[in-house]
C-alpha atoms as a PDB file:
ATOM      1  CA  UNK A   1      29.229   7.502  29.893  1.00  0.00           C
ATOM      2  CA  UNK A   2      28.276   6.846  26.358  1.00  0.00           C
ATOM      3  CA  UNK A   3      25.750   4.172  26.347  1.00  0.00           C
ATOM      4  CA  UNK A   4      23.388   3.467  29.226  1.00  0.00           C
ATOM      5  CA  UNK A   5      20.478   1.249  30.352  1.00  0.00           C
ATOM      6  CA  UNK A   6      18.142   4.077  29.454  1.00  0.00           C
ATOM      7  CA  UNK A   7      19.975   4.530  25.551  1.00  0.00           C
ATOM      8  CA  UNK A   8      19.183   1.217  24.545  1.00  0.00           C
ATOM      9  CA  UNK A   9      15.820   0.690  24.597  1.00  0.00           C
ATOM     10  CA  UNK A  10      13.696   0.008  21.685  1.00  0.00           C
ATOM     11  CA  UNK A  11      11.456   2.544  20.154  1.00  0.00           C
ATOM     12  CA  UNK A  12       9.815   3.700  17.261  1.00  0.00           C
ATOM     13  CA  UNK A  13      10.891   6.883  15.673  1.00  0.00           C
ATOM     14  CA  UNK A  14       8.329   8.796  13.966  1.00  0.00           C
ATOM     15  CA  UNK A  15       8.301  10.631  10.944  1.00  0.00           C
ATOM     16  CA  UNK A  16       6.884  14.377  10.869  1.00  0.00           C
ATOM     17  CA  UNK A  17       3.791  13.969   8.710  1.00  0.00           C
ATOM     18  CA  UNK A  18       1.142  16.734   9.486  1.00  0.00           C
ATOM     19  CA  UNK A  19      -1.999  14.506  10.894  1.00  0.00           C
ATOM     20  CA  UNK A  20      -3.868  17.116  10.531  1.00  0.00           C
ATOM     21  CA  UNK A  21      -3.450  17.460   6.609  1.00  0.00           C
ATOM     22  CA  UNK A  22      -2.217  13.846   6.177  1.00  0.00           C
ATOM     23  CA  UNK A  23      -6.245  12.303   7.315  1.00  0.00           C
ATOM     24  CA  UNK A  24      -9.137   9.817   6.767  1.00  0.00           C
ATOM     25  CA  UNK A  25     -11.574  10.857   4.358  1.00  0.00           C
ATOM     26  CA  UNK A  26     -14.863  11.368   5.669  1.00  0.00           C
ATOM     27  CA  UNK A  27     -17.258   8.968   4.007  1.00  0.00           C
ATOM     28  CA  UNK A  28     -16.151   5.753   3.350  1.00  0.00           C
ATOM     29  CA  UNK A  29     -18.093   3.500   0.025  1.00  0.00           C
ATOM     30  CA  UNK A  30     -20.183   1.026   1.699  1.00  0.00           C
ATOM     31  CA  UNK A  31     -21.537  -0.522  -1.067  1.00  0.00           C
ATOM     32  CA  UNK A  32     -19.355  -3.117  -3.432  1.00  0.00           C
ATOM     33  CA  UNK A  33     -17.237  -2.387  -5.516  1.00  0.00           C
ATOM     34  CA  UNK A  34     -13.955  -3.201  -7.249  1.00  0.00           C
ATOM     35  CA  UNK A  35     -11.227  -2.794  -4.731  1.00  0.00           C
ATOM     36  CA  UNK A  36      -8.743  -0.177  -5.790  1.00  0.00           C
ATOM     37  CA  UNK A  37      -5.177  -0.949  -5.088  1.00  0.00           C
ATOM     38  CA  UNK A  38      -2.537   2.860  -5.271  1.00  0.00           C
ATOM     39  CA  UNK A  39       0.867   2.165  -6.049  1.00  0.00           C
ATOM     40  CA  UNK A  40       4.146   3.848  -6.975  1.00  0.00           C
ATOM     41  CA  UNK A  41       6.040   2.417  -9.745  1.00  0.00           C
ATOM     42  CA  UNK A  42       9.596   3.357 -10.264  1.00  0.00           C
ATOM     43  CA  UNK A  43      12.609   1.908 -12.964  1.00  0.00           C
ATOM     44  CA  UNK A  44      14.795   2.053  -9.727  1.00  0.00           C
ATOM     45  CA  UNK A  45      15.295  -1.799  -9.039  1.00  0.00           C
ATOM     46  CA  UNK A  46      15.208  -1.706  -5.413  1.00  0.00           C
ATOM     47  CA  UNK A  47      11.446  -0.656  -5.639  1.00  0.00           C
ATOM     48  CA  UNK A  48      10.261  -3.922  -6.864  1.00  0.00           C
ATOM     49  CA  UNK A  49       9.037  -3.716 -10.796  1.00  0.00           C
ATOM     50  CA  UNK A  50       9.589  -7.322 -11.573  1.00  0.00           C
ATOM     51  CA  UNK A  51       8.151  -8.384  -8.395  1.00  0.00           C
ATOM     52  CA  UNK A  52       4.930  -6.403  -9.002  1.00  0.00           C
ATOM     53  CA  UNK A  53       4.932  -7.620 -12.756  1.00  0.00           C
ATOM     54  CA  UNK A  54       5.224 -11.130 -11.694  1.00  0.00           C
ATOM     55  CA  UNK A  55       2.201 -10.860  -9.451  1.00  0.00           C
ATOM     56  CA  UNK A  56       0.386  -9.402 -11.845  1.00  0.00           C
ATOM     57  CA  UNK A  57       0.787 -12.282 -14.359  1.00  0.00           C
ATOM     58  CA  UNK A  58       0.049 -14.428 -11.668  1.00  0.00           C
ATOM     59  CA  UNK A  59      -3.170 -12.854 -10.277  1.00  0.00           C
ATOM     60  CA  UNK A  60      -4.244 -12.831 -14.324  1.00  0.00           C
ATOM     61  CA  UNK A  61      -3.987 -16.510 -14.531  1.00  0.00           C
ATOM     62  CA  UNK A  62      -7.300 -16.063 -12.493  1.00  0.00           C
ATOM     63  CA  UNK A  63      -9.541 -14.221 -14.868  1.00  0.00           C
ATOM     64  CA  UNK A  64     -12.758 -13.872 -12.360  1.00  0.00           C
ATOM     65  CA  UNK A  65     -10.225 -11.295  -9.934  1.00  0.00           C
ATOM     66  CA  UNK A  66      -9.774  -8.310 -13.244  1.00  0.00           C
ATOM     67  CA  UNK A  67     -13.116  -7.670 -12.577  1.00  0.00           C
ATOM     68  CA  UNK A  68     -12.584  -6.767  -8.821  1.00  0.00           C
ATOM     69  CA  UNK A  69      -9.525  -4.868  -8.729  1.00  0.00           C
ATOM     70  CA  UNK A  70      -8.127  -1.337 -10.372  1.00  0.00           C
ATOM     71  CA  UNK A  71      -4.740  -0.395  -9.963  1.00  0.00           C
ATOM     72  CA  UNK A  72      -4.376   3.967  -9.226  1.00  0.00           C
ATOM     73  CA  UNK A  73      -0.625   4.240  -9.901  1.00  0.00           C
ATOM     74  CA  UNK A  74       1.919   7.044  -9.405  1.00  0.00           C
ATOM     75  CA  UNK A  75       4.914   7.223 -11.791  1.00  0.00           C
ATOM     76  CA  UNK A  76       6.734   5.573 -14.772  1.00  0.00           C
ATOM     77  CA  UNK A  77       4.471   3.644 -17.170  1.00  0.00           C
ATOM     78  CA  UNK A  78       6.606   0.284 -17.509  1.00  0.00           C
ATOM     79  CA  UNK A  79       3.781  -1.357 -15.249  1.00  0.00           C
ATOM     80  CA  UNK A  80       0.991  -0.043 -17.410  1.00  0.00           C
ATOM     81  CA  UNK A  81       1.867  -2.997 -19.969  1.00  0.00           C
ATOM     82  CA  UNK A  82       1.746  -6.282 -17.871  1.00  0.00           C
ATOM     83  CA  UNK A  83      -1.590  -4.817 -16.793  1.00  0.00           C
ATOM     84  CA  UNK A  84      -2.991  -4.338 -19.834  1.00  0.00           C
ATOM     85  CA  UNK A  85      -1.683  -7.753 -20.696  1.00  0.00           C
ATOM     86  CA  UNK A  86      -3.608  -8.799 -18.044  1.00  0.00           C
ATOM     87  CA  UNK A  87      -6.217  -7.142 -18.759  1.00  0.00           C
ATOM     88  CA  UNK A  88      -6.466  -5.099 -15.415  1.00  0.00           C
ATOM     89  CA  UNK A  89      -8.080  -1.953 -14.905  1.00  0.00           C
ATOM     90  CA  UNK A  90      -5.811   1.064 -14.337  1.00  0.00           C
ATOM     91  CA  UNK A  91      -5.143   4.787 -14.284  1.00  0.00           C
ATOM     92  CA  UNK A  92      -1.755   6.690 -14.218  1.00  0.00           C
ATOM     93  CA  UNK A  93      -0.647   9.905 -13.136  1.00  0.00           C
ATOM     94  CA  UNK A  94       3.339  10.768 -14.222  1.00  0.00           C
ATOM     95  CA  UNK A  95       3.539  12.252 -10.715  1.00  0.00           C
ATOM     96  CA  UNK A  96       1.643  14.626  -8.275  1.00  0.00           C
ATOM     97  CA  UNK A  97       3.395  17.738  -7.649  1.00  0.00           C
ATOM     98  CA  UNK A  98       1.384  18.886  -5.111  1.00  0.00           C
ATOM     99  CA  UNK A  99       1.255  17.633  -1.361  1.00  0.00           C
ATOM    100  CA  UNK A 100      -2.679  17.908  -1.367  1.00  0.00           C
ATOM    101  CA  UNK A 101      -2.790  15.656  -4.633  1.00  0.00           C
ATOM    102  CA  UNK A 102      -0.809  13.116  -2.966  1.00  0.00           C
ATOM    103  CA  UNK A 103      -3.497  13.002   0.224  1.00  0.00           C
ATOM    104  CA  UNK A 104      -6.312  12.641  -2.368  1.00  0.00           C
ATOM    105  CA  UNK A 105      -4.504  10.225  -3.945  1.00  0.00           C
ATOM    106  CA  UNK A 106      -4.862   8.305  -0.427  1.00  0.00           C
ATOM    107  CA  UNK A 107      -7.607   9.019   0.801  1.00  0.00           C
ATOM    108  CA  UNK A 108      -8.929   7.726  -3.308  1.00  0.00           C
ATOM    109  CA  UNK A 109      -7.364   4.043  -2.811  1.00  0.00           C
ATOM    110  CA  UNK A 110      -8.721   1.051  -0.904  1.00  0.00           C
ATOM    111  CA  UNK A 111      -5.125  -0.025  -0.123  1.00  0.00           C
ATOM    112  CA  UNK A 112      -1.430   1.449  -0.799  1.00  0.00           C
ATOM    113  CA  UNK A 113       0.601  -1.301  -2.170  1.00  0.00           C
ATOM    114  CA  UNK A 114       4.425  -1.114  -1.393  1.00  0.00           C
ATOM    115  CA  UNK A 115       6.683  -3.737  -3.681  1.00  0.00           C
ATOM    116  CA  UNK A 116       9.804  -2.266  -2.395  1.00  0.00           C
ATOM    117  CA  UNK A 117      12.656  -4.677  -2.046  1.00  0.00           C
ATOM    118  CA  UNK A 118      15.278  -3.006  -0.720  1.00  0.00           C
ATOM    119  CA  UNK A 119      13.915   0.551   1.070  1.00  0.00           C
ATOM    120  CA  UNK A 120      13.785   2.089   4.688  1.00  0.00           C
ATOM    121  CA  UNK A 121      10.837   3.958   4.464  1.00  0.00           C
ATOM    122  CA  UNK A 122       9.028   4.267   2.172  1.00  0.00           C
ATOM    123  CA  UNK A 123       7.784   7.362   3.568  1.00  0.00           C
ATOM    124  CA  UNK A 124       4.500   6.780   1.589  1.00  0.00           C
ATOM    125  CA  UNK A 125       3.785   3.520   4.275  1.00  0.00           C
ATOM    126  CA  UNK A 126       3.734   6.663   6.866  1.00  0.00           C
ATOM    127  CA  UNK A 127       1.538   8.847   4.420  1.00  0.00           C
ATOM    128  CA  UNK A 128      -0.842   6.344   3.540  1.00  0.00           C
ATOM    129  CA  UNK A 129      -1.818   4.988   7.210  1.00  0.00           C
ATOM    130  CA  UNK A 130      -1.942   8.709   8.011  1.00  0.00           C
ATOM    131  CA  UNK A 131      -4.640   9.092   5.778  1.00  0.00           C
ATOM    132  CA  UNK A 132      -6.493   5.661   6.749  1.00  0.00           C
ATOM    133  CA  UNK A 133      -5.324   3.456   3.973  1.00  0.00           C
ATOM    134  CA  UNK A 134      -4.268   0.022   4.958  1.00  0.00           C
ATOM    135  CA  UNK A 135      -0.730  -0.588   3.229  1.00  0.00           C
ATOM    136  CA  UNK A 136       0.163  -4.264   1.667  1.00  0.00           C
ATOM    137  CA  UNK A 137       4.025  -4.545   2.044  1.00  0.00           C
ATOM    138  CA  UNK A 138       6.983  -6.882   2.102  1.00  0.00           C
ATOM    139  CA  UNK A 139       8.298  -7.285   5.619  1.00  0.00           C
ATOM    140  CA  UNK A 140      11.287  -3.922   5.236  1.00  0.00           C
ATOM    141  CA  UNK A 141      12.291  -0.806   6.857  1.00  0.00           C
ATOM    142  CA  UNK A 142       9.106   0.995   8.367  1.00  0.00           C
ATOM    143  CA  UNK A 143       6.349  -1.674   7.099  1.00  0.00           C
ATOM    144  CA  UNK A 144       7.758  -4.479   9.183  1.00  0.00           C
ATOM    145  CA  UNK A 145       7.440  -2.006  12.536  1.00  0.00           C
ATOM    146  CA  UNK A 146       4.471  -0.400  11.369  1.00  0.00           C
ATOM    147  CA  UNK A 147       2.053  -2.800   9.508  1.00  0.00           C
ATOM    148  CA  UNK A 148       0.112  -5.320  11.572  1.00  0.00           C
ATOM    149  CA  UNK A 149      -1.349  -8.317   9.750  1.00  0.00           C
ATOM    150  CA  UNK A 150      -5.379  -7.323   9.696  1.00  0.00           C
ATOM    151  CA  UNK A 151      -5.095  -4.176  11.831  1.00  0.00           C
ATOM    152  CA  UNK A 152      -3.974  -1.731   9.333  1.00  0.00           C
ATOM    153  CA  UNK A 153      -2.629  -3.923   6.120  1.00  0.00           C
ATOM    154  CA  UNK A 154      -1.019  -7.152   5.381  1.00  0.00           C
ATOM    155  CA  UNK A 155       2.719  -7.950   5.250  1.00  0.00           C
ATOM    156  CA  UNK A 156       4.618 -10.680   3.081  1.00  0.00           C
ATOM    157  CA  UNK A 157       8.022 -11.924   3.558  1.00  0.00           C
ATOM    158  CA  UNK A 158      10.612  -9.920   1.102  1.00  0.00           C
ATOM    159  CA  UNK A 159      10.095 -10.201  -2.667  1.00  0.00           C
ATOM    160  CA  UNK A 160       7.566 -13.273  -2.235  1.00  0.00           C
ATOM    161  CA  UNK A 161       5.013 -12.347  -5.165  1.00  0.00           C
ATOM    162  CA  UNK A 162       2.811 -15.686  -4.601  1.00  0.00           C
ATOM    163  CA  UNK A 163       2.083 -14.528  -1.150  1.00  0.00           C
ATOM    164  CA  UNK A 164       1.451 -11.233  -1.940  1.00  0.00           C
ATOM    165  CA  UNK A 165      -1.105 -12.174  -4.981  1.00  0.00           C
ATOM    166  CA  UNK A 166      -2.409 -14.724  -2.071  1.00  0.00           C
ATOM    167  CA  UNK A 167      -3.170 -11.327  -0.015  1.00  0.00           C
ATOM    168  CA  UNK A 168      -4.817  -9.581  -3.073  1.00  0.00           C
ATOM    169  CA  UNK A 169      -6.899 -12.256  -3.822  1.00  0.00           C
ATOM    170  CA  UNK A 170      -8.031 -11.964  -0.402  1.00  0.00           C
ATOM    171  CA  UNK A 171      -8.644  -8.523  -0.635  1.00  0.00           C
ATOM    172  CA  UNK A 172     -11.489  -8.872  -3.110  1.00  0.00           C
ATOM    173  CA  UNK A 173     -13.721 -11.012  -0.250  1.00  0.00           C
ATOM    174  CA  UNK A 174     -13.272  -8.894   2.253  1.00  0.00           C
ATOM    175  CA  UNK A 175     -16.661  -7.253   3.761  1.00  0.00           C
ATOM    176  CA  UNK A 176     -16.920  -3.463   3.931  1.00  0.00           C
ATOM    177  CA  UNK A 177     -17.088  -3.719   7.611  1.00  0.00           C
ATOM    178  CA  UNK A 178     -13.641  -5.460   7.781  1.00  0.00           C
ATOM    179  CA  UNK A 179     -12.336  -2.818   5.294  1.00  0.00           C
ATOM    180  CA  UNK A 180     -13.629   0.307   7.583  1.00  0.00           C
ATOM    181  CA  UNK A 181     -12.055  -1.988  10.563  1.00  0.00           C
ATOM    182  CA  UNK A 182      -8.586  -1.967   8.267  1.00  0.00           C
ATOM    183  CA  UNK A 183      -9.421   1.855   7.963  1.00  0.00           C
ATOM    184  CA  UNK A 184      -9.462   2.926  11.595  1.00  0.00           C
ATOM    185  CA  UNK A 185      -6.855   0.796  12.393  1.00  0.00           C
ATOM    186  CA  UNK A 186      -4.772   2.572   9.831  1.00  0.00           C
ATOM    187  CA  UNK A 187      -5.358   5.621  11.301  1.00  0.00           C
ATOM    188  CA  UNK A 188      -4.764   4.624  15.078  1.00  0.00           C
ATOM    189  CA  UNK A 189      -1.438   3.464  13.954  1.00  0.00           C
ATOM    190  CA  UNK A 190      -0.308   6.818  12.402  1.00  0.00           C
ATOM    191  CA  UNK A 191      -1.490   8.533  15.180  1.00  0.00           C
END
């Protein structure tokens, strides 16, 4: 036989990421600060642009939130100009080329944002729970197995900006105690 009972069970497959390189920094900031939201912006349209552009304009309509939140972003610069625009704070990197970079890049961020509309991974959900950083996602591919509202990140159904802006607003009131809870969570799921 083919198929059996035992065949057709659900579970989780899980992607090879080296815990022991892929891991929580040590010391997390307890004091306040803006939250810093990591992202990876890419032309290709199933990654989301214009859904992360139109949050943007809509989280600038509220002027009091530029203050809290800076954007760490991987990749093409198209985003760079809605935020400035907005009149976010930002930094860029083209692309890391190294697989170290990428885990300080991680282990930098308060959250790894995913706009993807139209992905099975991303791998970089994996990466960044690895390393202890809640990931903010539409409900697709590994996010909607792996993300757990207020465990480890914060899902939003697919391509719904307002909700998503909704969860960044939030983000800014969080207590540093919920955001190390977020933290270990993120890290219990990857292990």
């Amino acid at each position: 036989k083919i198929f059996n009972k035992q065949l057709h069970t659900n579970r989780l497959l899980h992607l090879g990421i080296d815990l022991k390189k892929y891991k929580s920094k040590k010391n997390y900031i307890t004091k306040k600060r803006k939250i810093i939201i990591g992202l990876r912006s890419s032309y290709n349209p199933r990654k989301g642009l214009d859904i992360f552009e139109q949050m943007i304009n809509h989280l600038g309509k509220k002027k009091s939130i530029t203050n809290k939140i800076k954007f760490k972003i991987i990749g093409n610069e198209e985003v760079t100009k809605t935020l400035k625009k907005n009149q976010f704070k930002f930094t860029r990197n083209n692309h890391i080329n190294t697989e170290r970079g990428l885990i300080k890049f991680y282990q930098s961020i308060d959250f790894f944002l995913n706009t993807s509309i139209g992905d099975l991974g991303p791998v970089m959900i994996n990466e960044s729970l690895a390393c202890g950083t809640p990931s903010l996602s539409f409900n697709i591919g590994v996010s909607k197995d792996l993300i757990k509202n207020r465990k480890n990140g914060y899902l939003s159904n697919l391509g719904n900006y307002i909700s998503m802006s909704k969860i960044i607003l939030n983000l800014t009131k969080l207590s540093n105690q919920k955001l190390n809870q977020l933290r270990t969570g993120s890290r219990k799921t990857a292990i």
